[in-house]
N, C-alpha and C. Protein backbone atom coordinates (compact mmCIF):
# COMPACT_ATOMS: atom_id res chain seq x y z
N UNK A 1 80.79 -24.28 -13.17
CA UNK A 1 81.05 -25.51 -12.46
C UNK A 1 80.61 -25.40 -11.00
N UNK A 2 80.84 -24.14 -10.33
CA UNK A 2 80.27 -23.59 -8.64
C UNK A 2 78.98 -24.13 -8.87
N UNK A 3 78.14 -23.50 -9.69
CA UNK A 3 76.83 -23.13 -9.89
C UNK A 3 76.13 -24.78 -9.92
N UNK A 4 76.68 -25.79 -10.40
CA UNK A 4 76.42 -26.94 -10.53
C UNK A 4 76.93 -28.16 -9.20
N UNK A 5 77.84 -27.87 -8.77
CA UNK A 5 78.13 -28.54 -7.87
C UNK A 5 77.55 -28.13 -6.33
N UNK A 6 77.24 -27.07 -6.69
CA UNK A 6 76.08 -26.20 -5.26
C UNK A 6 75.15 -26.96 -5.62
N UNK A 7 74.06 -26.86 -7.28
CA UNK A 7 73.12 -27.71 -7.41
C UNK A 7 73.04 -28.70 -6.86
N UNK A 8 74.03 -29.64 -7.17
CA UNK A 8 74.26 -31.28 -6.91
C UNK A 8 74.45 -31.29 -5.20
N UNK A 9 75.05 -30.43 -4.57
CA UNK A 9 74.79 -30.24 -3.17
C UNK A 9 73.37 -30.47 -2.67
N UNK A 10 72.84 -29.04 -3.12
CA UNK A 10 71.53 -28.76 -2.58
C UNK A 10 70.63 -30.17 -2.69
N UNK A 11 70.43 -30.85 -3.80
CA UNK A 11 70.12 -32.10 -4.09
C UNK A 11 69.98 -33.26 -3.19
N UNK A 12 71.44 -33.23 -2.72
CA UNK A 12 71.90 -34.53 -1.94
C UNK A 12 71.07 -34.30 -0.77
N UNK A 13 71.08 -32.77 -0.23
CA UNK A 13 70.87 -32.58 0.90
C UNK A 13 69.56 -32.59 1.33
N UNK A 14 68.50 -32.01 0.16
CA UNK A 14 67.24 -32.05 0.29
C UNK A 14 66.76 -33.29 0.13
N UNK A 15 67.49 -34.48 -0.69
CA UNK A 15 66.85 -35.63 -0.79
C UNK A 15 66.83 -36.42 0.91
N UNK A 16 68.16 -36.04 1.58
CA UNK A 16 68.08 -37.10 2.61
C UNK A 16 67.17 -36.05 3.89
N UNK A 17 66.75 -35.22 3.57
CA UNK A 17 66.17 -34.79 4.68
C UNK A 17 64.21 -34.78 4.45
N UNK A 18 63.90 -35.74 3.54
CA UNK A 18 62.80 -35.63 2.68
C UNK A 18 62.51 -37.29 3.75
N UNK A 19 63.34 -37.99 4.09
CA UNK A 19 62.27 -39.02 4.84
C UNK A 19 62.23 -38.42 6.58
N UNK A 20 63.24 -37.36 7.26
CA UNK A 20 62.83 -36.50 8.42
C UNK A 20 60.97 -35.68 7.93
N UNK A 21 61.05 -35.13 7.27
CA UNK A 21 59.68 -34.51 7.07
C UNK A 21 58.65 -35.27 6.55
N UNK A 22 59.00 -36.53 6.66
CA UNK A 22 57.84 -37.35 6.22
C UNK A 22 57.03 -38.19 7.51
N UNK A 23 58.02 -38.22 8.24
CA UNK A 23 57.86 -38.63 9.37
C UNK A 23 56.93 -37.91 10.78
N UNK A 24 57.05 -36.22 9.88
CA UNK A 24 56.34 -35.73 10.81
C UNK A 24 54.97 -34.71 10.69
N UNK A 25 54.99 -35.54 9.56
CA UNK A 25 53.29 -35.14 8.83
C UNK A 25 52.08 -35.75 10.04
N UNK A 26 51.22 -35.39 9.83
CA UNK A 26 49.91 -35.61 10.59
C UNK A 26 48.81 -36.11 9.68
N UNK A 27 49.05 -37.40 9.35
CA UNK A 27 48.16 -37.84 7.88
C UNK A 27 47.22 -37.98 9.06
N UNK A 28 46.12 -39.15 7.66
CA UNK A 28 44.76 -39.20 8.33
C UNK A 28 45.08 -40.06 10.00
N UNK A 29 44.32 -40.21 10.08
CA UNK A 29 43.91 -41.22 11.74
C UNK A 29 43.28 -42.47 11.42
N UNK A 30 44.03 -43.40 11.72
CA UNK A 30 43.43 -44.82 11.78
C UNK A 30 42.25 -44.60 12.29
N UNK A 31 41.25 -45.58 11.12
CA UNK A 31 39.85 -45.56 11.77
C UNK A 31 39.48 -47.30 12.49
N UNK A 32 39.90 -47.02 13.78
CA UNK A 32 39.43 -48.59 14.67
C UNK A 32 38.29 -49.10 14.94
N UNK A 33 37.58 -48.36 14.29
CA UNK A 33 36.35 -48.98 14.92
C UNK A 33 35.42 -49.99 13.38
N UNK A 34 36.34 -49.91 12.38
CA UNK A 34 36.35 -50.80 11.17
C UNK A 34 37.02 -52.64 12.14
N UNK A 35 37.67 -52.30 13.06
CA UNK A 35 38.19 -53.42 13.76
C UNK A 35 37.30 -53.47 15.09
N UNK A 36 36.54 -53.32 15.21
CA UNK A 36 35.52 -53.16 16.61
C UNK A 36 36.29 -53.12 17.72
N UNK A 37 37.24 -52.19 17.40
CA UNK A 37 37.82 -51.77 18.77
C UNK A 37 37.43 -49.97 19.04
N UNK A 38 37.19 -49.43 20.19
CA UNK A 38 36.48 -48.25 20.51
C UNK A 38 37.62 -47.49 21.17
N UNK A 39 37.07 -46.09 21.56
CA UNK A 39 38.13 -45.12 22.44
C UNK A 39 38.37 -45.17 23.39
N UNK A 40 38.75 -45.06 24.34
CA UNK A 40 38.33 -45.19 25.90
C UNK A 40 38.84 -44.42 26.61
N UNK A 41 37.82 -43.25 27.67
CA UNK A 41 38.58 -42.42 27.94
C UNK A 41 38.03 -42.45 29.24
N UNK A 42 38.52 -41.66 30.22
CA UNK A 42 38.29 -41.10 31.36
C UNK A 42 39.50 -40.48 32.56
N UNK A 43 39.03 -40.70 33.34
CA UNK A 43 39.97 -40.15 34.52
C UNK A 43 40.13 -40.44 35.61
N UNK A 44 41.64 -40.56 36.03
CA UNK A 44 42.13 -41.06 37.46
C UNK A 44 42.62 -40.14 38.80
N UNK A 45 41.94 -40.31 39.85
CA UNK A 45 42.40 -39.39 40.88
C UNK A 45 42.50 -40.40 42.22
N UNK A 46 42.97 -39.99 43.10
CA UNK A 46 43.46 -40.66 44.24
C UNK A 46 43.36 -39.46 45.26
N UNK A 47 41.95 -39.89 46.15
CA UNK A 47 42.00 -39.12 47.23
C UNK A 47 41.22 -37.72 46.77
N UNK A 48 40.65 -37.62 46.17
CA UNK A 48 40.33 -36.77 45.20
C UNK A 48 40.99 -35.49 44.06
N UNK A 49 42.24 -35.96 44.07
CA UNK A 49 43.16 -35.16 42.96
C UNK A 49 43.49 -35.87 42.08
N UNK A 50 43.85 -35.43 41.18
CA UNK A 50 44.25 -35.74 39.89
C UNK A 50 45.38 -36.54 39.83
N UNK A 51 45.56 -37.49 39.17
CA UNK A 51 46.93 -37.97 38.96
C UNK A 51 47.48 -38.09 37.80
N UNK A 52 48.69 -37.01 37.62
CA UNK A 52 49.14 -36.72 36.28
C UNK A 52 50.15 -37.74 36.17
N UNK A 53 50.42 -37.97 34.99
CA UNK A 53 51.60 -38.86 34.39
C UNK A 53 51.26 -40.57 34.89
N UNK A 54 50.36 -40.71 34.99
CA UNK A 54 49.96 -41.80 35.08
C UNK A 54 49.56 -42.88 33.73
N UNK A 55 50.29 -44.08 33.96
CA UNK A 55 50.45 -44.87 32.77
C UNK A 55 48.87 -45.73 33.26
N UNK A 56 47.67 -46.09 32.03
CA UNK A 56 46.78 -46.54 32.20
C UNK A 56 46.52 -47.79 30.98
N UNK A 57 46.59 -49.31 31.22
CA UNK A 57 46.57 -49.90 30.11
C UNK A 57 45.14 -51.02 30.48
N UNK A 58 44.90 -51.35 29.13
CA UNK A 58 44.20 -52.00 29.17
C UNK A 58 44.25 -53.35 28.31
N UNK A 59 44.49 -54.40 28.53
CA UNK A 59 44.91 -55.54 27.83
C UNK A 59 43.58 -56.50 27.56
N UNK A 60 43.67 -57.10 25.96
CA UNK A 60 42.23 -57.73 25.86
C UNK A 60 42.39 -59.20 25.74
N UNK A 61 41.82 -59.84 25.91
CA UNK A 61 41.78 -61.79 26.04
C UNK A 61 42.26 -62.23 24.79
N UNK A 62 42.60 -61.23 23.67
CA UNK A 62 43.17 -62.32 22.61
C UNK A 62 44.73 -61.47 22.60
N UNK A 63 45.04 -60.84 23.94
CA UNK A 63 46.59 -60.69 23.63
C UNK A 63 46.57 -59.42 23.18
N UNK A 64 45.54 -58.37 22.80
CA UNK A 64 45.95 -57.17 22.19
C UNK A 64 45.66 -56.19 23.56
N UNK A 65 46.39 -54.97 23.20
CA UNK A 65 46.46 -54.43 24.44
C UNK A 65 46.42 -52.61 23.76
N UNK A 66 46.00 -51.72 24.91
CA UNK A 66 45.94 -50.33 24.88
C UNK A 66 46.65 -49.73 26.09
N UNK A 67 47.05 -48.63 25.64
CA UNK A 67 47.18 -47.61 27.09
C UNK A 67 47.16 -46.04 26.70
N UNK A 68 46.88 -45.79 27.99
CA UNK A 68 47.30 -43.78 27.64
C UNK A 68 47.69 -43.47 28.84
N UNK A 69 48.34 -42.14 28.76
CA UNK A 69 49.19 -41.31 30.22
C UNK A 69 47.91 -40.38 30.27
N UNK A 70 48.18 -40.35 31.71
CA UNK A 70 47.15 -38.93 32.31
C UNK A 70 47.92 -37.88 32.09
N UNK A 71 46.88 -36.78 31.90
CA UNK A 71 47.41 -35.32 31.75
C UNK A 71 47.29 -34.75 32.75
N UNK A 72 47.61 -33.81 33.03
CA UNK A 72 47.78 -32.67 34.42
C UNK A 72 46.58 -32.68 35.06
N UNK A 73 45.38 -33.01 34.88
CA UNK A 73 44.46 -33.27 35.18
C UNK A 73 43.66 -34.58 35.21
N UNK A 74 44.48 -35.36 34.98
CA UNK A 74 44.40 -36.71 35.52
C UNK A 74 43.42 -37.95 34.28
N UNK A 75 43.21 -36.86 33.45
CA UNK A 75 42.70 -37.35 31.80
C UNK A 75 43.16 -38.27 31.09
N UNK A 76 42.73 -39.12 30.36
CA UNK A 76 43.57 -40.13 29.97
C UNK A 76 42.49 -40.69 28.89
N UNK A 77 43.16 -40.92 27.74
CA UNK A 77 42.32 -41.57 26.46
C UNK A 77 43.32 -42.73 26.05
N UNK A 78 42.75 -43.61 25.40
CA UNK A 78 43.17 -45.05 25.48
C UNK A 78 42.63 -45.87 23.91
């Protein structure tokens, strides 16, 4: 009866932790450019340094919009 109700444990437990690990898979990558939208990358500095943590967006005329943060080096893809 142990041996079965551990089963039925283990069960419960692995089932609800089965949508956490689903969540943190790395499937494929949306391919956008089937929607003629492109990457956009480059970099922001001020004064000639880098500016990290910088929020960069770009909004388009029918309402759709992009952004990316700069990295420690002032990098930013979009």
């Amino acid at each position: 009866m142990k041996t079965r109700r551990r089963s039925l444990t283990f069960a419960a437990l692995l089932t609800s932790c089965l949508p956490l690990y689903s969540g943190c898979s790395s499937g494929p990558q949306a391919d956008y450019s089937k929607l003629g939208l492109v990457e956009v990358a480059g970099t922001i500095s001020l004064d000639g340094q880098p500016v990290p943590k910088a929020a960069i967006f770009f909004y388009g005329e029918n309402g759709t919009y992009s952004y990316g943060i700069t990295d420690e080096s002032g990098h930013y893809v979009a």
